[in-house]
N, C-alpha and C. Protein backbone atom coordinates (compact mmCIF):
# COMPACT_ATOMS: atom_id res chain seq x y z
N UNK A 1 -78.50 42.95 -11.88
CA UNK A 1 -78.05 43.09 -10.52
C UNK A 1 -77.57 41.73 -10.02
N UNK A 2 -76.39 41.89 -9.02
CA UNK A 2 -76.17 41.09 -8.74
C UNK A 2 -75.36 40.71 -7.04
N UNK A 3 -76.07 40.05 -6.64
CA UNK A 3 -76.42 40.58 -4.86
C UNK A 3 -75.76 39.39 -4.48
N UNK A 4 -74.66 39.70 -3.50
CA UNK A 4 -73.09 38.95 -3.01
C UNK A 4 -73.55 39.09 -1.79
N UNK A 5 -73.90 39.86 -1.06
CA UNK A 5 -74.08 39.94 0.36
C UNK A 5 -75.79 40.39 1.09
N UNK A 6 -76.13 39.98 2.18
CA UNK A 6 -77.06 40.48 2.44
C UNK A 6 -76.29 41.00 4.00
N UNK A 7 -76.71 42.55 4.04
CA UNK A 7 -76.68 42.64 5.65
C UNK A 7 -77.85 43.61 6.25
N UNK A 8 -77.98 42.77 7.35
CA UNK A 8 -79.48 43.96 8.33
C UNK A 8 -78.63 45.10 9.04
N UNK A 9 -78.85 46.09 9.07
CA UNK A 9 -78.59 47.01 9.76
C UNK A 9 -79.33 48.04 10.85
N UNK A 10 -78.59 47.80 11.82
CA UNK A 10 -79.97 47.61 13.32
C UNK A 10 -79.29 48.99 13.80
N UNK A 11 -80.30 50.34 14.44
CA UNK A 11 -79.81 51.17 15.39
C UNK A 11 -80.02 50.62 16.98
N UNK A 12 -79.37 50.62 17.90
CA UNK A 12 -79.47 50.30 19.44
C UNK A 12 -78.53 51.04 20.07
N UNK A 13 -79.25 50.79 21.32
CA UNK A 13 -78.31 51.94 22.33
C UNK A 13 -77.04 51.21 22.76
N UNK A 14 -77.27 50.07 22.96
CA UNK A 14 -76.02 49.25 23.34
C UNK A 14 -75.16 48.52 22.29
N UNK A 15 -74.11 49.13 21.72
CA UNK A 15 -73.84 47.95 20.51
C UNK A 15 -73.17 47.10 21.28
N UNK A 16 -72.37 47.01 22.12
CA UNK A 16 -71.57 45.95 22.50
C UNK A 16 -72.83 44.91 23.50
N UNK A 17 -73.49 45.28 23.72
CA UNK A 17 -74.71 44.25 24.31
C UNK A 17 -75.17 43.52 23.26
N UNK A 18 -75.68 44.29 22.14
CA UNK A 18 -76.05 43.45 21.13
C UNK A 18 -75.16 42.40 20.22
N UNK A 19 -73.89 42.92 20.22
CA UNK A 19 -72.55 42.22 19.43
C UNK A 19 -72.32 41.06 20.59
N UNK A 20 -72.30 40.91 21.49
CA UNK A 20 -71.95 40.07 22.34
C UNK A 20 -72.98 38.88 22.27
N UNK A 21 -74.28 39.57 22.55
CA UNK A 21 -75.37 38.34 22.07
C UNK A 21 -75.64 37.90 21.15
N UNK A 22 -75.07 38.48 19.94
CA UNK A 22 -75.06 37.62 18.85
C UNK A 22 -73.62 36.45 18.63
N UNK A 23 -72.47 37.21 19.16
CA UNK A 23 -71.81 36.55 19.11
C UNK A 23 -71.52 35.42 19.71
N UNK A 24 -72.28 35.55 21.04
CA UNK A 24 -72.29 34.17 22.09
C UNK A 24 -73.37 33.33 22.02
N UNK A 25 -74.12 33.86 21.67
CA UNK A 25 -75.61 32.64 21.12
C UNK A 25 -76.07 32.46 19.75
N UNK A 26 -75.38 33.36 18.83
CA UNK A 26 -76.14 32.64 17.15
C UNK A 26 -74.60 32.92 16.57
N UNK A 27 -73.29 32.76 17.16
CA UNK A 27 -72.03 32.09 16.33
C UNK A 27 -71.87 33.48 14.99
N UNK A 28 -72.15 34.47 15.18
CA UNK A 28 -71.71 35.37 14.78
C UNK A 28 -70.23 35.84 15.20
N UNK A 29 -69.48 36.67 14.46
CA UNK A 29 -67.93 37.18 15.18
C UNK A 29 -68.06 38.44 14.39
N UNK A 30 -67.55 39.28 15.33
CA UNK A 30 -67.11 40.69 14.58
C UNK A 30 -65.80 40.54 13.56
N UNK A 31 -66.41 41.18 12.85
CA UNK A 31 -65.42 41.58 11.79
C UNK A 31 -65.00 42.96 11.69
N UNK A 32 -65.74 44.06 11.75
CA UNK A 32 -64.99 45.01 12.38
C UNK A 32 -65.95 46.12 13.05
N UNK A 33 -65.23 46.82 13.74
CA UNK A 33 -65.46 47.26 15.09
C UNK A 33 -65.12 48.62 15.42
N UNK A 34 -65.38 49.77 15.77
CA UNK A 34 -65.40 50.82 15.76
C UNK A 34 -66.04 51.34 17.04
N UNK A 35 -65.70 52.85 17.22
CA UNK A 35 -66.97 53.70 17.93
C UNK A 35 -68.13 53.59 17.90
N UNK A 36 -69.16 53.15 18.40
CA UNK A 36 -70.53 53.02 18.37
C UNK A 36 -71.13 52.09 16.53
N UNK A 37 -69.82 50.94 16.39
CA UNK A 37 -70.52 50.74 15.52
C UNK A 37 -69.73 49.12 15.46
N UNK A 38 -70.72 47.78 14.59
CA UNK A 38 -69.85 46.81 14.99
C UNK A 38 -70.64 45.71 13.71
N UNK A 39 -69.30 45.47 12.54
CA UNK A 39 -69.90 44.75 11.98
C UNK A 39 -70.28 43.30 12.40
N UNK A 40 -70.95 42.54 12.23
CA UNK A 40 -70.95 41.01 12.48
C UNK A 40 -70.79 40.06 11.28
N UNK A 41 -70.35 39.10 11.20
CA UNK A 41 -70.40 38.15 9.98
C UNK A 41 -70.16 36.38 10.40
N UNK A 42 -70.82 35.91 9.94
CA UNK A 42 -70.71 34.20 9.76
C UNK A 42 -69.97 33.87 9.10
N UNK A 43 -69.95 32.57 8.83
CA UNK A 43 -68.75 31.74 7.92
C UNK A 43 -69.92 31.10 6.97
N UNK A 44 -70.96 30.69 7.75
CA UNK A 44 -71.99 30.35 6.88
C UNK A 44 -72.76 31.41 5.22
N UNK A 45 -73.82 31.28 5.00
CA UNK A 45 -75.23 31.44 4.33
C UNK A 45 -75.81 32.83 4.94
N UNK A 46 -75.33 32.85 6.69
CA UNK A 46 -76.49 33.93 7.11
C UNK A 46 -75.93 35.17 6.46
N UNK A 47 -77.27 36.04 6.70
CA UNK A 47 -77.03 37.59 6.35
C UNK A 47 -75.94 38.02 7.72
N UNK A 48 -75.14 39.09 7.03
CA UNK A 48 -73.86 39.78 8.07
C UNK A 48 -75.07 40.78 8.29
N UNK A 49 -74.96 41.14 9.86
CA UNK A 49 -75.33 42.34 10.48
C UNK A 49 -74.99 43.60 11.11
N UNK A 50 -75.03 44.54 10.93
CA UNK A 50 -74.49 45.85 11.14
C UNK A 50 -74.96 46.69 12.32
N UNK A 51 -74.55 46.82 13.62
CA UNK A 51 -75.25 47.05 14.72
C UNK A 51 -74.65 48.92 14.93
N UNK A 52 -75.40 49.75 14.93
CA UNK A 52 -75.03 51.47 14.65
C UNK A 52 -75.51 51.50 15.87
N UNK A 53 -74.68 52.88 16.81
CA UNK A 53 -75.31 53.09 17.99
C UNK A 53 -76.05 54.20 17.62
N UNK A 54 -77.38 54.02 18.49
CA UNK A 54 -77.91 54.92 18.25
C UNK A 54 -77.71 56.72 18.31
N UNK A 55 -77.88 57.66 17.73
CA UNK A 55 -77.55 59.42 17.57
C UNK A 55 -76.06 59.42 16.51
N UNK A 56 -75.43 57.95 16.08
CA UNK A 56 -74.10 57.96 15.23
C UNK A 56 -74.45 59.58 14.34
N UNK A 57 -72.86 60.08 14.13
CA UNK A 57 -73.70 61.13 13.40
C UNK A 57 -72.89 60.37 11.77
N UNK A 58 -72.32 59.09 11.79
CA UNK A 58 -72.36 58.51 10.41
C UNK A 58 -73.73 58.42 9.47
N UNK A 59 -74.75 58.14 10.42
CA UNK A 59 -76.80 58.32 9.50
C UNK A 59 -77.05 59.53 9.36
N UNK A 60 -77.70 59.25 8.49
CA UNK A 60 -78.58 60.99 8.28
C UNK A 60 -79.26 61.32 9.81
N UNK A 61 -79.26 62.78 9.36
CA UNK A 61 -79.65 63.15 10.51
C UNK A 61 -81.35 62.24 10.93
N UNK A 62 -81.99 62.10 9.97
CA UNK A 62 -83.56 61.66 9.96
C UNK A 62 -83.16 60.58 10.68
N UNK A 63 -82.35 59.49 10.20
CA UNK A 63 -82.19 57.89 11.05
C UNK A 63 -81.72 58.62 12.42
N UNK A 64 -81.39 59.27 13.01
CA UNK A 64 -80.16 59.24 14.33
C UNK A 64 -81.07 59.00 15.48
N UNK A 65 -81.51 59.04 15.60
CA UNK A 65 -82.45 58.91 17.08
C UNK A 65 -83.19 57.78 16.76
N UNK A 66 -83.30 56.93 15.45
CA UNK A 66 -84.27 55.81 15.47
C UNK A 66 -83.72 54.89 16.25
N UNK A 67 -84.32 53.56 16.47
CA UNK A 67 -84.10 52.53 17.32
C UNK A 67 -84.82 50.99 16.46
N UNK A 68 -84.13 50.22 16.21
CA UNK A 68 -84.75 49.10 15.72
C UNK A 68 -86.07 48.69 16.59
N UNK A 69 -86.82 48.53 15.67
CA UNK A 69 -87.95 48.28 16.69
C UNK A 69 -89.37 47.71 15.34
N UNK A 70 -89.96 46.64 15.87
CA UNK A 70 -90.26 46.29 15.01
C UNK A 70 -90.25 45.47 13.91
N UNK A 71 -88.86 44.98 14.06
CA UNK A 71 -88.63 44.41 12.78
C UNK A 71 -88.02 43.02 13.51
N UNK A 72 -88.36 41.96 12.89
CA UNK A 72 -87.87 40.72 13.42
C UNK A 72 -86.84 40.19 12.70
N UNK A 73 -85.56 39.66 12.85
CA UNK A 73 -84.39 39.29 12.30
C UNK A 73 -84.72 37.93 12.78
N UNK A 74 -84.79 36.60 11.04
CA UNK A 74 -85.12 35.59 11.02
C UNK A 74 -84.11 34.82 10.46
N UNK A 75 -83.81 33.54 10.80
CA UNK A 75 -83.22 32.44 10.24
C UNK A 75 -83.69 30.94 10.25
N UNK A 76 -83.53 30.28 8.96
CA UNK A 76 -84.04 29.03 9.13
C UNK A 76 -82.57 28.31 9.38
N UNK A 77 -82.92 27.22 10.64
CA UNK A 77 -81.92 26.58 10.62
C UNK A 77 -82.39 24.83 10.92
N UNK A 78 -81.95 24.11 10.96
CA UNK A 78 -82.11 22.80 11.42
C UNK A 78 -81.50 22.53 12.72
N UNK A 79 -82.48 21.90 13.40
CA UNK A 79 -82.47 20.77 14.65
C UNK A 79 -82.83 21.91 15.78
N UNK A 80 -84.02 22.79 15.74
CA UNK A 80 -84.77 23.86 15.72
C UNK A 80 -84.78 23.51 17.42
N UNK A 81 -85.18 22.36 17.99
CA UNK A 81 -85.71 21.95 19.58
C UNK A 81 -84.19 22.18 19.71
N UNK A 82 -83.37 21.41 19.51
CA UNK A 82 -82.12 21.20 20.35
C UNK A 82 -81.52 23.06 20.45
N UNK A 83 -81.95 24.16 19.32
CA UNK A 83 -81.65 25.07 19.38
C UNK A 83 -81.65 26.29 20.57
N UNK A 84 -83.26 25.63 20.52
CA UNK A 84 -84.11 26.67 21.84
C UNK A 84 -83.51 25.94 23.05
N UNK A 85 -83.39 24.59 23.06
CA UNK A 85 -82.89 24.29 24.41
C UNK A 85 -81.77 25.03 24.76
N UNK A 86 -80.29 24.67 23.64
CA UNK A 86 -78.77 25.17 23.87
C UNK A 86 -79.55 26.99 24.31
N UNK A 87 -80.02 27.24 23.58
CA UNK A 87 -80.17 28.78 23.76
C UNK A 87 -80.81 29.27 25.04
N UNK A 88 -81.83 28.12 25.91
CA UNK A 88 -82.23 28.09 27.35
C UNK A 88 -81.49 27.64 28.04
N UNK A 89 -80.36 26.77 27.98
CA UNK A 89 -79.64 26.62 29.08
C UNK A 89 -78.30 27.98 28.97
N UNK A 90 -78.12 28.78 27.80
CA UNK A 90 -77.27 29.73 28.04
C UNK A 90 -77.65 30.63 28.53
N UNK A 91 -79.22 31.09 28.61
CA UNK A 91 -79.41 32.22 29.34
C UNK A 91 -80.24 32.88 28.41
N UNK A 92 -80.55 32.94 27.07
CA UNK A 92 -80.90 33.68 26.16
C UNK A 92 -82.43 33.84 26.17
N UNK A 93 -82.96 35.04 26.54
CA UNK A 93 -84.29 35.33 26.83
C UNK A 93 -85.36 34.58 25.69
N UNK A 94 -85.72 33.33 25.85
CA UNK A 94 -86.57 32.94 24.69
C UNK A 94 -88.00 33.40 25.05
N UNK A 95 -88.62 34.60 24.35
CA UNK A 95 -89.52 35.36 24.25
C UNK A 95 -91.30 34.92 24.31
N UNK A 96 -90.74 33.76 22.64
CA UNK A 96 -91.89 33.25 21.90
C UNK A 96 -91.42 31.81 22.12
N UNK A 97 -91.63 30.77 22.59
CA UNK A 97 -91.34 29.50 22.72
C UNK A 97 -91.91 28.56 21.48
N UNK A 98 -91.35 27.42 21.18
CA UNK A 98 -91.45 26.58 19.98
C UNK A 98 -92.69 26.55 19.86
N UNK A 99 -93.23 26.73 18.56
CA UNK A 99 -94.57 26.09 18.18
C UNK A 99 -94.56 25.94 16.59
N UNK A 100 -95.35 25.04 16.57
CA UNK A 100 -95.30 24.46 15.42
C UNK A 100 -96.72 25.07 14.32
N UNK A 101 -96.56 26.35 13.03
CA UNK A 101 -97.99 26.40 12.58
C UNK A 101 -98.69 25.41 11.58
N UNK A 102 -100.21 25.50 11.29
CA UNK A 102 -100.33 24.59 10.11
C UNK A 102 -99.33 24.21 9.06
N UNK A 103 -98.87 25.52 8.49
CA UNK A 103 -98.46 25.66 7.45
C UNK A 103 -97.18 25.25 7.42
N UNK A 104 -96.59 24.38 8.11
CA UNK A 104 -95.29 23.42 7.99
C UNK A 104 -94.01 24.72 8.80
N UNK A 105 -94.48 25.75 9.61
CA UNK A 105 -93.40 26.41 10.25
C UNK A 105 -93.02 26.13 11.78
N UNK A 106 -91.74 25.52 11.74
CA UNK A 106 -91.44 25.67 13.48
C UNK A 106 -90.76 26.39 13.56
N UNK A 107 -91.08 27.58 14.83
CA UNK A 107 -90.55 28.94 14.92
C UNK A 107 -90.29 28.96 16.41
N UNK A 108 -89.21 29.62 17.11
CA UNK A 108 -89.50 30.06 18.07
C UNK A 108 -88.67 31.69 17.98
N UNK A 109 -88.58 32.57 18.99
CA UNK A 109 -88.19 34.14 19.14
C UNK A 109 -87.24 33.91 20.39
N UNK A 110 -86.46 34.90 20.05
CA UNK A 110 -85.62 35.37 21.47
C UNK A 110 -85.50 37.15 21.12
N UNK A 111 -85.12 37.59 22.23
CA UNK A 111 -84.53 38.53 22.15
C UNK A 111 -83.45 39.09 22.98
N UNK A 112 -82.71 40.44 21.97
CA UNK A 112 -81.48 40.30 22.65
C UNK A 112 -81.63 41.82 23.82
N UNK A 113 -80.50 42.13 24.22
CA UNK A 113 -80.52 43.10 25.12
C UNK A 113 -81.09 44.72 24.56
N UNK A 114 -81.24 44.55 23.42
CA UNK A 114 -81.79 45.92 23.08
C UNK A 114 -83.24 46.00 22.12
N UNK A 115 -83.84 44.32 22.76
CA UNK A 115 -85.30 44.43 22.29
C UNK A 115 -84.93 44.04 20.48
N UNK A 116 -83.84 43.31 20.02
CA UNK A 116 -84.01 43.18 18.63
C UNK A 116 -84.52 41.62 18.98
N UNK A 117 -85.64 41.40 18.01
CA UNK A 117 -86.41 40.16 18.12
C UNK A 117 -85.28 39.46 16.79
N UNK A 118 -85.15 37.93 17.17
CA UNK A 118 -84.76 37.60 16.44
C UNK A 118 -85.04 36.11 16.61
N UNK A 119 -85.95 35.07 15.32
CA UNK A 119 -86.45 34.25 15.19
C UNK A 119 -85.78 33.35 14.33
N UNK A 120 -85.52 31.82 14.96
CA UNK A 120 -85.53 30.42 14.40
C UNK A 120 -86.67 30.24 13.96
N UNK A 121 -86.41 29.59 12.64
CA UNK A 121 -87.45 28.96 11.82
C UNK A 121 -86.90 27.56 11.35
N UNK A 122 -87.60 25.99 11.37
CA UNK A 122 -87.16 25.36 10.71
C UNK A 122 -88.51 24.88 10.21
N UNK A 123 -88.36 24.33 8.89
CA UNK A 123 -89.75 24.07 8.21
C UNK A 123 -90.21 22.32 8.24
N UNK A 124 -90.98 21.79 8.54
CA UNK A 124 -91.69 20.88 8.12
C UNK A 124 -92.62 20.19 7.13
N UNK A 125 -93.16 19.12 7.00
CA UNK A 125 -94.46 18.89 6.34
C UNK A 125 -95.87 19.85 7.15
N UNK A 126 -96.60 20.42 6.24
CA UNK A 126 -97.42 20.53 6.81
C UNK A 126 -98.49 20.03 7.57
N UNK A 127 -99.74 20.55 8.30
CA UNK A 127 -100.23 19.24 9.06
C UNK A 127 -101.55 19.62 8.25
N UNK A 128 -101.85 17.97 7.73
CA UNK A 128 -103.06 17.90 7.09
C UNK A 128 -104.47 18.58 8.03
N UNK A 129 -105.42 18.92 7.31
CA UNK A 129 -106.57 18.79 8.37
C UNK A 129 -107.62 19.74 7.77
């Protein structure tokens, strides 16, 4: 096997709420775009994301009424403080605020307009003790 792409694929009621907040605060751009449906992609490393409105009758019938929920959409990136700040002075609901765990993780959460959690990670030394 041999794996070229990674993409998350999220159900929400709002896709253009969610496409917009990704696109205006984590530098995502649509790539393509449809009825209740909206790819996203970077230029970078990140995984492309796939935002389905929710009842699409493109899912099985079993997915159509689900709702992302639950699941946290993560990225490690560098210069992690200056991140959460740019992302607090734009407006972007930061959820879980910076903290740093033993185990060498600085993390903080935001979320977007349809409750998809989505977390900065940048890693450190761990802290002795």
């Amino acid at each position: 096997m041999n794996i070229t792409t990674t993409t998350v694929s999220l159900n929400v009621e709002d896709v253009a709420a969610s496409s917009e907040f990704f696109t205006t605060h984590l530098g995502f751009r649509e790539s393509v775009a449809a009825e209740g449906f909206v790819s996203l992609v970077r230029d970078d490393a990140a995984a492309d994301i796939v935002l389905l409105s929710r009842g699409t009758e493109v899912l099985p019938p079993e997915q159509r009424g689900q709702h992302a929920s639950g699941v946290i959409v993560a990225f490690t990136v560098t210069g992690i403080a200056a991140e959460q700040e740019r992302l607090r002075r734009e407006g972007a609901a930061i959820t879980m605020p910076l903290r740093t765990e033993p185990w060498g993780e600085r993390l903080f959460q935001l979320t977007d307009p349809n409750g998809i959690v989505v977390q900065l990670v940048e890693w450190v030394a761990p802290s002795e003790g």
